[in-house]
Protein backbone atom coordinates (compact mmCIF):
# COMPACT_ATOMS: atom_id res chain seq x y z
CA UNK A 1 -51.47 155.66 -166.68
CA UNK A 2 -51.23 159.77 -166.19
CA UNK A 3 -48.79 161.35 -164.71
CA UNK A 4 -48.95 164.87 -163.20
CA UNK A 5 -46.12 167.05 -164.36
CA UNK A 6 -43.77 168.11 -161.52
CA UNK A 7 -45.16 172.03 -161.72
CA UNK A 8 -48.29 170.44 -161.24
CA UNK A 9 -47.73 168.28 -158.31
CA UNK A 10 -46.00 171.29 -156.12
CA UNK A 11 -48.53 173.21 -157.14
CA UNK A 12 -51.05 170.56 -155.62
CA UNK A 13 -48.71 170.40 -152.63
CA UNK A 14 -48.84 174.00 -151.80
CA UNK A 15 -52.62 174.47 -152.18
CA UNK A 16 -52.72 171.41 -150.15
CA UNK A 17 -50.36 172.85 -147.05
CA UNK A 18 -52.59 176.68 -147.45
CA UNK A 19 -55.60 174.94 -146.93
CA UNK A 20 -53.98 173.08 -144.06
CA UNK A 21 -52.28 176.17 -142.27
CA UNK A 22 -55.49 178.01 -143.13
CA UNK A 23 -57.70 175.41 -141.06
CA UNK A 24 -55.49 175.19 -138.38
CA UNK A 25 -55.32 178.84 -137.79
CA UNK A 26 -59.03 178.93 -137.77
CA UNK A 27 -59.05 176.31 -135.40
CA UNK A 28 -56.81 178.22 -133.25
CA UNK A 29 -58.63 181.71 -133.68
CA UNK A 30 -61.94 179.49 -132.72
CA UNK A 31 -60.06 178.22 -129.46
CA UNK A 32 -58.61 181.09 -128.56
CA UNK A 33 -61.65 183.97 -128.42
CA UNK A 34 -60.69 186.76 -126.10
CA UNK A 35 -63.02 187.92 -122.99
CA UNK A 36 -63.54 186.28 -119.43
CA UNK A 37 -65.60 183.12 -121.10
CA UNK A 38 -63.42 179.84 -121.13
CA UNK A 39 -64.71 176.26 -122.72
CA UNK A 40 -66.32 173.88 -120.22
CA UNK A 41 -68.34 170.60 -120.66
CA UNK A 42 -69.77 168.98 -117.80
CA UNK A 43 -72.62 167.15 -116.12
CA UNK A 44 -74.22 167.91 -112.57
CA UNK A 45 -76.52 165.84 -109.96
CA UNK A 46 -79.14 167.62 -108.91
CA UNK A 47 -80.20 166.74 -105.24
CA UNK A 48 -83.03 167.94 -103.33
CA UNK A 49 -82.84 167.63 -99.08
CA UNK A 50 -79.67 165.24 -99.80
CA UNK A 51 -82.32 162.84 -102.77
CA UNK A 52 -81.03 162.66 -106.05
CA UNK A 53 -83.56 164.50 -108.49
CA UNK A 54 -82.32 165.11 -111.51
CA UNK A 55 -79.02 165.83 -113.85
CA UNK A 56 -77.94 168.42 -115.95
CA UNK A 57 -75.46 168.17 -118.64
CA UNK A 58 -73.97 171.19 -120.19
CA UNK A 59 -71.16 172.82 -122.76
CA UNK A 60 -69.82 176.45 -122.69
CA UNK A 61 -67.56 177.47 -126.09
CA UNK A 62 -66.52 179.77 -128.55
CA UNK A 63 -69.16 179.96 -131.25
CA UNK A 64 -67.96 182.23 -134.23
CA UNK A 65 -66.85 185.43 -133.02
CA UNK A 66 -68.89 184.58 -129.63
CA UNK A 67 -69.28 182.28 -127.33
CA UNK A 68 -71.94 179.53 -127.11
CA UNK A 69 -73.36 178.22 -123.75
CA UNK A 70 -76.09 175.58 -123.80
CA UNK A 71 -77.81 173.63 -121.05
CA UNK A 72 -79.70 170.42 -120.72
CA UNK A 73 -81.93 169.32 -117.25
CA UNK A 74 -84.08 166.46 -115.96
CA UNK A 75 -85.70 166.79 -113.12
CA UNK A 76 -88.23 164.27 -111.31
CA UNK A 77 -89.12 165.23 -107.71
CA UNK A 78 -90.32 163.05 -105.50
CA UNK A 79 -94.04 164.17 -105.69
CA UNK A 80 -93.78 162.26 -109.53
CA UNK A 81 -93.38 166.03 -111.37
CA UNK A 82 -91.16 165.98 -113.87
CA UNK A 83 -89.86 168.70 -116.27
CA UNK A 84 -87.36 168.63 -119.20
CA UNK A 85 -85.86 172.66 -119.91
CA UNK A 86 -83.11 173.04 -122.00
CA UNK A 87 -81.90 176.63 -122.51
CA UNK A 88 -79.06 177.95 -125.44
CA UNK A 89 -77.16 181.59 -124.68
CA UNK A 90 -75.52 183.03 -126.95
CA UNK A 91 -72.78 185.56 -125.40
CA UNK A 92 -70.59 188.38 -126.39
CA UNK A 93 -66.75 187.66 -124.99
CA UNK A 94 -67.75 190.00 -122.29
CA UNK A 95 -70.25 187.59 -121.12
CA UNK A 96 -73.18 190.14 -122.25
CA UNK A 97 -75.65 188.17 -123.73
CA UNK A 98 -76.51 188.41 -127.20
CA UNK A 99 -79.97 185.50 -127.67
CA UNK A 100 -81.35 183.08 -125.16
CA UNK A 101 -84.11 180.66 -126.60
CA UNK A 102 -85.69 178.18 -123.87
CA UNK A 103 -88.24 175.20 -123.77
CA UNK A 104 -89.63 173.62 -120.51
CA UNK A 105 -91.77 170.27 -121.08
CA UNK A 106 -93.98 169.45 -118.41
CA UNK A 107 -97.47 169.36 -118.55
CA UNK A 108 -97.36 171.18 -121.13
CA UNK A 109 -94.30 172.30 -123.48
CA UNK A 110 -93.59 175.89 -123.58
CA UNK A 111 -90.63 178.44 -124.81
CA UNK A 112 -89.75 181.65 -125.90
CA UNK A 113 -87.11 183.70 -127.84
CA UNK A 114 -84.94 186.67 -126.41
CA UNK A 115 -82.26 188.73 -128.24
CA UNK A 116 -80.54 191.41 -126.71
CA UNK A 117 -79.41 195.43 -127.74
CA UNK A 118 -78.39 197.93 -125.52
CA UNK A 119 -79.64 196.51 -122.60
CA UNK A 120 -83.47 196.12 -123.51
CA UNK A 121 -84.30 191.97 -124.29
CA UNK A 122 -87.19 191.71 -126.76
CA UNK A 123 -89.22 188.16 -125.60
CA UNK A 124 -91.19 186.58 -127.77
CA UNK A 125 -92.69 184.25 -125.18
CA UNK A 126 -94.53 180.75 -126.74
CA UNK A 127 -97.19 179.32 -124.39
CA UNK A 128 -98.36 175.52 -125.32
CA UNK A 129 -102.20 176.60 -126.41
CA UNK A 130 -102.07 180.61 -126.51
CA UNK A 131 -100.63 182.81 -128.92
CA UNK A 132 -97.09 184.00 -129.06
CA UNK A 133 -96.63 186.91 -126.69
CA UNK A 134 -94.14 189.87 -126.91
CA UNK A 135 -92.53 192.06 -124.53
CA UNK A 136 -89.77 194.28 -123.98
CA UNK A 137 -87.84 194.15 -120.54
CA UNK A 138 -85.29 197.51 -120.25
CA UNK A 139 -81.46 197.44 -117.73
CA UNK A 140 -79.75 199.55 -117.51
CA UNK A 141 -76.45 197.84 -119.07
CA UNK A 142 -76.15 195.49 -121.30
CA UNK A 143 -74.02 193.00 -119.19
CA UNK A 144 -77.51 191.58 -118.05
CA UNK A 145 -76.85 188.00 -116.51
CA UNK A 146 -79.68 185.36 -117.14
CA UNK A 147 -80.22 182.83 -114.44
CA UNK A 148 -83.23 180.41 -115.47
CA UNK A 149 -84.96 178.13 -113.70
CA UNK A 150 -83.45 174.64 -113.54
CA UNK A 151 -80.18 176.04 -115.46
CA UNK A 152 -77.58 175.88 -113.04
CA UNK A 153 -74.78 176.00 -116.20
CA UNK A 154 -75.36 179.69 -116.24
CA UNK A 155 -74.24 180.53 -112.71
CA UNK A 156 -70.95 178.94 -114.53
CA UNK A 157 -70.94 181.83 -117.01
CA UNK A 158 -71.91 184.57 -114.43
CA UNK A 159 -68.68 183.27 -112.16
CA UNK A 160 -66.22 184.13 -115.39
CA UNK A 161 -68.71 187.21 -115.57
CA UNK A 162 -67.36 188.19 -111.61
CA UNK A 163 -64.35 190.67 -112.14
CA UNK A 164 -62.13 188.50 -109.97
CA UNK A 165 -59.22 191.24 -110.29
CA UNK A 166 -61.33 193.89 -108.27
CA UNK A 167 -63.12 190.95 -106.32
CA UNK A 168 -65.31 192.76 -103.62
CA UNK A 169 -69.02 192.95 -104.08
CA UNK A 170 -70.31 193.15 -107.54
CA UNK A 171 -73.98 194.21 -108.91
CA UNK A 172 -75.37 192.87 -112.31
CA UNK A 173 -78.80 193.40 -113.80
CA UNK A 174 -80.60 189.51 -113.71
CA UNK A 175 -83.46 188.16 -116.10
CA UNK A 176 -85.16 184.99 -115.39
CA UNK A 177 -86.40 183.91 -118.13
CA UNK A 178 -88.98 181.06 -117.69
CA UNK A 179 -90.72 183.85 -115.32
CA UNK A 180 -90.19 187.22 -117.51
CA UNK A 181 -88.73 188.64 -114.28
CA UNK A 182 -86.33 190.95 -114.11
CA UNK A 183 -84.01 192.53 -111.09
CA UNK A 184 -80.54 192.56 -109.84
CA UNK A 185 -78.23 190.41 -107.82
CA UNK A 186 -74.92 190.99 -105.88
CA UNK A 187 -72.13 188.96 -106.44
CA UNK A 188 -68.88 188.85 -103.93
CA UNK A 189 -66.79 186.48 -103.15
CA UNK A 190 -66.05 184.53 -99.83
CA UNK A 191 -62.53 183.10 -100.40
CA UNK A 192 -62.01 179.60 -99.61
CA UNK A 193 -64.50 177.37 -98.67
CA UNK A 194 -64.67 173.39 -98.30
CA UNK A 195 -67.24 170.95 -98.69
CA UNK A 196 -67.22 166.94 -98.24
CA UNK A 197 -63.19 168.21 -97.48
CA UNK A 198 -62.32 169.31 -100.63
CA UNK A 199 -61.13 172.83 -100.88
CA UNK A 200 -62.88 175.65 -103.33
CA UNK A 201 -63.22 178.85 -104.03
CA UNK A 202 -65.78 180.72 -102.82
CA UNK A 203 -68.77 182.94 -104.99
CA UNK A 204 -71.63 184.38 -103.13
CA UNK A 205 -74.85 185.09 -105.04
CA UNK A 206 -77.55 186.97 -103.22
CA UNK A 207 -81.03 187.96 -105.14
CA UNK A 208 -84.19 189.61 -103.26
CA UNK A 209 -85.63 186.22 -101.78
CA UNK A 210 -82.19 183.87 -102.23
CA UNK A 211 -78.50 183.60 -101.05
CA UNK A 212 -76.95 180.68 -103.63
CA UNK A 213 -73.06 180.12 -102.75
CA UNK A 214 -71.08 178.61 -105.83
CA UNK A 215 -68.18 176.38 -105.22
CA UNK A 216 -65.14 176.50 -107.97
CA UNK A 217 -61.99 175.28 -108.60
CA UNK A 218 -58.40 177.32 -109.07
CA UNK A 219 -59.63 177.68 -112.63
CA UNK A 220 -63.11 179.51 -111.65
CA UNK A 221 -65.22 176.26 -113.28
CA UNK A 222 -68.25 175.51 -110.93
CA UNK A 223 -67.92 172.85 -108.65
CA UNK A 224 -71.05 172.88 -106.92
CA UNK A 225 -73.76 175.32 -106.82
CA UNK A 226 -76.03 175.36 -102.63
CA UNK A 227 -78.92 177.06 -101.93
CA UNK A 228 -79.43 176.27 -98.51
CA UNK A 229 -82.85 177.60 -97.85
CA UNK A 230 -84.28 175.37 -100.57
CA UNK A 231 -81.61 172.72 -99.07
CA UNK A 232 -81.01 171.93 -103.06
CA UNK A 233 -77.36 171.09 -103.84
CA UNK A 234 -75.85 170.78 -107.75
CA UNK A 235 -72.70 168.77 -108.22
CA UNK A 236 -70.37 168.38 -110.74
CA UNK A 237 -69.71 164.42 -111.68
């Protein structure tokens, strides 16, 4: 039997505690990215006129020098249509978006590709039986918030998006993906709010045809997500 020589064995031993110290500080850096995102992982029930109709699970965290927020739903309503969309956004600390890549199955399965510059997204939009279609969509910043269909994780990100040390009404530039549609929305919040008597904190969310009030916690994370004209409720399990 070998034995190492004792220059060699500290010499191990210090290597050994770098690479240790090294990983843990990357660890650390990769936990501790600086903006207005913060990590989440949740699921929600998606209900329709008070019937269950589908889930969503989710995770929101740092991704390199970023952030990475991805999104999983199911949804069967009770006409037997069913749809599977899973949407991945890739963010700046800000919250401005950097990509956003989507697929819906359905009927038929469909997708498409955005990355983001200087507030124009370039789509490259994939249709089941066509070919790929392209098309630029200009804002006018680059803090754009994207609210797909069936998504309801991303009203998470656009609450830490809300500048909730001016509070007051706030516009953003929108994109809907699944529907290449672009606008605005004001956001402003409504202070405290309750709901099957718990108490929450208030986030209104108005569009051109929709008023959508999120429910969070102390820490900003979303509760539960109403849109009472379309009497659709999301709720975190």
């Amino acid at each position: 039997m070998k034995f190492r020589t004792p220059s060699l064995v500290l010499a191990l031993a210090i290597f050994a505690c770098a690479a240790l110290t090294l990983a843990a500080q990357k660890k650390g850096a990769a936990n501790s990215v600086p903006g207005v995102l913060a990590q989440d992982k949740a699921k929600f029930t998606i209900k329709l006129d008070g019937q269950t109709v589908g889930h969503e699970e989710f995770e929101i965290g740092p991704n390199g020098g970023g952030w990475l927020a991805k999104g999983t739903s199911d949804i069967k309503l009770p006409t037997g249509a069913s749809s599977k969309v899973t949407g991945t956004l890739t963010l700046q600390s800000n919250g401005a978006p950097i990509s956003y890549e989507w697929t819906a199955q359905a009927e038929k399965t469909n997708g498409a590709h955005i990355t983001f510059a200087n507030g124009v997204a370039s789509i490259i939009l994939e249709m089941q039986g066509a070919r790929p279609f392209q098309q630029d969509l200009t804002f006018n910043s680059p803090l754009i918030a994207v609210l797909d269909n069936n998504l309801y994780y991303q009203y998470a990100v656009l609450a830490r998006v809300y500048d909730w040390t001016k509070r007051g009404t706030q516009t953003f530039p929108v994109l809907i993906p699944q529907e290449l549609t672009p606008g605005s929305i004001t956001v402003e919040s409504t202070g405290s709010a309750t709901a099957d008597g718990k108490s929450f904190e208030g986030l209104k969310v108005t569009t051109a045809d929709l008023e959508i009030l999120l429910l969070l916690d102390t820490n900003h994370r979303l509760m539960r997500l109403e849109v009472p004209s379309a009497k659709v409720s999301v709720i975190r399990e």
